[in-house]
Each structure stands twice: as structure tokens, then as C-alpha cells.
N, C-alpha and C. Protein backbone atom coordinates (compact mmCIF):
# COMPACT_ATOMS: atom_id res chain seq x y z
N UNK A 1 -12.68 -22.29 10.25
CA UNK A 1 -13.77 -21.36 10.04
C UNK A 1 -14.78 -21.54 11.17
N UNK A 2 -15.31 -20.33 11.70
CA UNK A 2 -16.39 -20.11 12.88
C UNK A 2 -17.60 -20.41 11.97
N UNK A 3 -18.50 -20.72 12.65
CA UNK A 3 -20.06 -20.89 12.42
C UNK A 3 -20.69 -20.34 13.36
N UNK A 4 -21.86 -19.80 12.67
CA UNK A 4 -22.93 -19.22 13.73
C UNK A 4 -23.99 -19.17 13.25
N UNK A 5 -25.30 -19.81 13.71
CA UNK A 5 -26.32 -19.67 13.16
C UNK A 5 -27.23 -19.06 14.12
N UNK A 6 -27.51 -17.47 13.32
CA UNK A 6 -28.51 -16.96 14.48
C UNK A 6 -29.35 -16.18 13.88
N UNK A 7 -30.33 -15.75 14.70
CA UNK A 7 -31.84 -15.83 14.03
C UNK A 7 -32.43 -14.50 15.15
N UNK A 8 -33.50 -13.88 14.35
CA UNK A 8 -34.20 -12.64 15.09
C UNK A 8 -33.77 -11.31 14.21
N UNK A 9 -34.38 -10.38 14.78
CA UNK A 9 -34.31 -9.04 14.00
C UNK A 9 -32.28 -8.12 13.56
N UNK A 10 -32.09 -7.80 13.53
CA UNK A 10 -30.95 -6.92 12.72
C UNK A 10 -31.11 -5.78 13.16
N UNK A 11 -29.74 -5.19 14.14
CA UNK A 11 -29.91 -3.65 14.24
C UNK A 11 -28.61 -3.12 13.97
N UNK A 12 -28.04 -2.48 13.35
CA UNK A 12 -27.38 -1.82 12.90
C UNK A 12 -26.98 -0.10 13.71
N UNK A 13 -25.51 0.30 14.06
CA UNK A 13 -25.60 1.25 14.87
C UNK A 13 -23.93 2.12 15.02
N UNK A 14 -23.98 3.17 15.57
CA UNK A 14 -22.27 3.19 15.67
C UNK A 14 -21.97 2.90 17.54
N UNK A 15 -21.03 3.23 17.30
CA UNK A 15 -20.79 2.93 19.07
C UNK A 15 -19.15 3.74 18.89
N UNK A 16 -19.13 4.48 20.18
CA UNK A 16 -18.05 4.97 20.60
C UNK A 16 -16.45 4.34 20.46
N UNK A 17 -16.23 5.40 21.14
CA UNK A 17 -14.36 4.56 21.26
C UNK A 17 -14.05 3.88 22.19
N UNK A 18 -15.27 3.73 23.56
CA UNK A 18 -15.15 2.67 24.65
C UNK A 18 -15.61 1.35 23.80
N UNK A 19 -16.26 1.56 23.19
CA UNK A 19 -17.50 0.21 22.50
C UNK A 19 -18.88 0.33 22.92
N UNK A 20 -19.02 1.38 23.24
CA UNK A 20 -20.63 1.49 23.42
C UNK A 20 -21.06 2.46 22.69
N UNK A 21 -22.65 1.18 22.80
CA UNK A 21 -23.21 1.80 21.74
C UNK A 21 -23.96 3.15 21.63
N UNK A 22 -23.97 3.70 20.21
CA UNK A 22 -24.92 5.20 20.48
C UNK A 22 -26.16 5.26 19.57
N UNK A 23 -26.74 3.90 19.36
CA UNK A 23 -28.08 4.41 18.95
C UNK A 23 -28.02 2.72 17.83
N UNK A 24 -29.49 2.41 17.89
CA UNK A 24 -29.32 0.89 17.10
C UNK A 24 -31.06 1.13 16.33
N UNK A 25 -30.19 1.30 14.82
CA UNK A 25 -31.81 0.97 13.94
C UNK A 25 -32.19 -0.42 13.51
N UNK A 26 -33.49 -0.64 13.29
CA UNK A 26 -33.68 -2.05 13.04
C UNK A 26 -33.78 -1.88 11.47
N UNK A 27 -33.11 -2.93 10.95
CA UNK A 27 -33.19 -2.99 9.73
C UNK A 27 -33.93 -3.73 8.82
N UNK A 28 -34.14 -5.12 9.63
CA UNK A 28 -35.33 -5.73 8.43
C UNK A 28 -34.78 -7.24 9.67
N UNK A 29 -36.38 -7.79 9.39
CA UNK A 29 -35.71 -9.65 9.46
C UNK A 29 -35.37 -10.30 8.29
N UNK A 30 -33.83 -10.30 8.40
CA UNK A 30 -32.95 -10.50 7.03
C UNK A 30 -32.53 -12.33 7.23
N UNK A 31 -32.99 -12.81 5.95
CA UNK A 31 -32.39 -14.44 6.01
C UNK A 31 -31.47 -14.86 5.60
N UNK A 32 -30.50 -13.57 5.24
CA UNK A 32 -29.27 -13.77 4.68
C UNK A 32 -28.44 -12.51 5.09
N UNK A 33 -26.98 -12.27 5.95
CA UNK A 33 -26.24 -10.73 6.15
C UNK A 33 -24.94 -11.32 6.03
N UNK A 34 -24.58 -10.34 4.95
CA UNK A 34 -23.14 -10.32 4.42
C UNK A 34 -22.39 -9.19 4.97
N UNK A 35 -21.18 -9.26 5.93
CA UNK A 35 -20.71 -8.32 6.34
C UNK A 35 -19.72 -8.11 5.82
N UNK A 36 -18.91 -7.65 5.24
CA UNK A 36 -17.39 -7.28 4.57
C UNK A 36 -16.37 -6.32 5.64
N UNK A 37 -15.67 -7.23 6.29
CA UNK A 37 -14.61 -6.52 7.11
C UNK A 37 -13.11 -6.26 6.72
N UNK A 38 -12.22 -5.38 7.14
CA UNK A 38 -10.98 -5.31 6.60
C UNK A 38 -10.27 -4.54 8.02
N UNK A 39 -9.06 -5.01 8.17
CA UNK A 39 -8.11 -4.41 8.89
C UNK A 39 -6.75 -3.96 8.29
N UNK A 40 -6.77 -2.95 8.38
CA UNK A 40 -4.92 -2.42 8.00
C UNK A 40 -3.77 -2.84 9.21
N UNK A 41 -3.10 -3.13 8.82
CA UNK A 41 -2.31 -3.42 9.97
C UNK A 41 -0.41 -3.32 9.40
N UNK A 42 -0.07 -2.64 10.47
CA UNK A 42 1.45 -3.11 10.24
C UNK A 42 2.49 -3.47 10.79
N UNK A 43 3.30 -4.47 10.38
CA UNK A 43 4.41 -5.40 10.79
C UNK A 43 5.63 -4.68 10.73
N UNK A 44 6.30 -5.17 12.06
CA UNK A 44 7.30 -4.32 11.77
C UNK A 44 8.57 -5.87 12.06
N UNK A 45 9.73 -5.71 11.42
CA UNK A 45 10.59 -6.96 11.51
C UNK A 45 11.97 -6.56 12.30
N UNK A 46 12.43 -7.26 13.15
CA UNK A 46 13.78 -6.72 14.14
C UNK A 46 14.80 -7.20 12.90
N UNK A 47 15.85 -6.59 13.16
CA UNK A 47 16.87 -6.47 12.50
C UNK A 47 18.17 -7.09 13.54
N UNK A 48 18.04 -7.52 14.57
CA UNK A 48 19.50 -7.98 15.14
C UNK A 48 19.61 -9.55 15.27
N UNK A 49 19.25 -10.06 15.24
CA UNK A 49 18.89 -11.60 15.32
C UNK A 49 19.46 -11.81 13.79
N UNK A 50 19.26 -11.54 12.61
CA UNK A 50 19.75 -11.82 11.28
C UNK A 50 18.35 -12.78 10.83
N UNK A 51 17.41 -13.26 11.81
CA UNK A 51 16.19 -13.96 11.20
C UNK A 51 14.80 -13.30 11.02
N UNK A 52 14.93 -11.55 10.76
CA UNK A 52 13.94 -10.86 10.57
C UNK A 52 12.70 -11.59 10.88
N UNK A 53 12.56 -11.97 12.36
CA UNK A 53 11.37 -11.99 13.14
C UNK A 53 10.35 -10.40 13.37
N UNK A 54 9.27 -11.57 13.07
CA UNK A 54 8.02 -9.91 13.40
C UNK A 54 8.23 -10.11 14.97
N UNK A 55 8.30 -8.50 15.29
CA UNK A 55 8.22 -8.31 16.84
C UNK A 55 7.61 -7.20 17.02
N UNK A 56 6.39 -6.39 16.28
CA UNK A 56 5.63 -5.75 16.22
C UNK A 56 4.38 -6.03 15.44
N UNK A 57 2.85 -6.41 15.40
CA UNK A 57 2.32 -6.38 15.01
C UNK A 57 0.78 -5.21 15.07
N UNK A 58 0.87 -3.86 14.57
CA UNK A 58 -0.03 -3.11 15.03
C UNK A 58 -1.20 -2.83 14.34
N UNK A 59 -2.47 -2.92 14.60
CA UNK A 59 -3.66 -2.32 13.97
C UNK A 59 -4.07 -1.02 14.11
N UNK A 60 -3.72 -0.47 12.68
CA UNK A 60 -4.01 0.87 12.05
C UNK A 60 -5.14 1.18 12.14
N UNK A 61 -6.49 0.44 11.02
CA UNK A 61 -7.83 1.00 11.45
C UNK A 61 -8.47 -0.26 11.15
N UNK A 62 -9.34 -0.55 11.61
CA UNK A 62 -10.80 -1.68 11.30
C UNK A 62 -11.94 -0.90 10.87
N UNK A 63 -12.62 -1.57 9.69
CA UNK A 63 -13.84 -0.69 9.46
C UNK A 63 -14.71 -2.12 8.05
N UNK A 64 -15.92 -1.70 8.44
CA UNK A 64 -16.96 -2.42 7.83
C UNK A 64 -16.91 -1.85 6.22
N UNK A 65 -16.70 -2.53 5.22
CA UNK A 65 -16.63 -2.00 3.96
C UNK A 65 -17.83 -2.10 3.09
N UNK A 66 -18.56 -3.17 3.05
CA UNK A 66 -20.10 -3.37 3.05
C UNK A 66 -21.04 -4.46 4.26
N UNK A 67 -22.18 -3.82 3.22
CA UNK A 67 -23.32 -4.69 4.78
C UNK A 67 -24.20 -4.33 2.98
N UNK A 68 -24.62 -6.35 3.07
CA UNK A 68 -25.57 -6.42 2.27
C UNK A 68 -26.72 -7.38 3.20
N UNK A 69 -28.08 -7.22 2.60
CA UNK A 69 -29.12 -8.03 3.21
C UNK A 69 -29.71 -9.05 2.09
């Protein structure tokens, strides 16, 4: 498990399909942010080897499911 302890204001925002951003609101100086993330993803397994190795692993969509303060 990562750790991070960091401190200062909260901005919240969307950002494009390069990764940049398009606009950042401030939300509060929060002493506690719970982010809830999820990725879909799918595996795909080869079939000639007889040891159904993954030899595809692709990400479908990523998206933030909640944001509590």
C-alpha cells in the first residue's frame, strides 16, 4: 500500500482526452478525501500453449465512482 500525506486546498475538475485540464473548482480545505476508483478491464487467455496464459490485458473505462469530504 502507497501513502501520501498531503495537505493544502482541493480542486476538483475534468480534463480532456490528452490529460489536460479544463477548468479546476476549489472545493473546501478538506481533512479527510475519500476517492472511490474502479477500472473495467478485460483479459483475454491464448489458447495454443494448453496453459491458458493471459496475453491480453485491456482497459475498457476508468472513472471516479464517489468523492466524499
Amino acid at each position: 500500500m502507497a501513502y501520501f500525506s498531503g495537505q493544502g486546498h482541493v480542486y476538483v475538475g475534468a480534463s480532456d482526452s490528452n490529460g489536460n485540464q479544463q477548468g479546476l473548482n476549489f472545493v473546501s480545505n478538506a481533512p479527510e478525501l475519500k476517492v472511490s476508483l474502479s477500472v473495467d478491464t478485460f483479459k483475454h487467455q491464448e489458447s495454443t500453449s494448453g496453459q491458458r496464459l493471459t496475453d491480453l490485458h485491456l482497459i475498457k473505462t476508468k472513472k471516479a465512482s464517489s468523492l466524499a469530504l
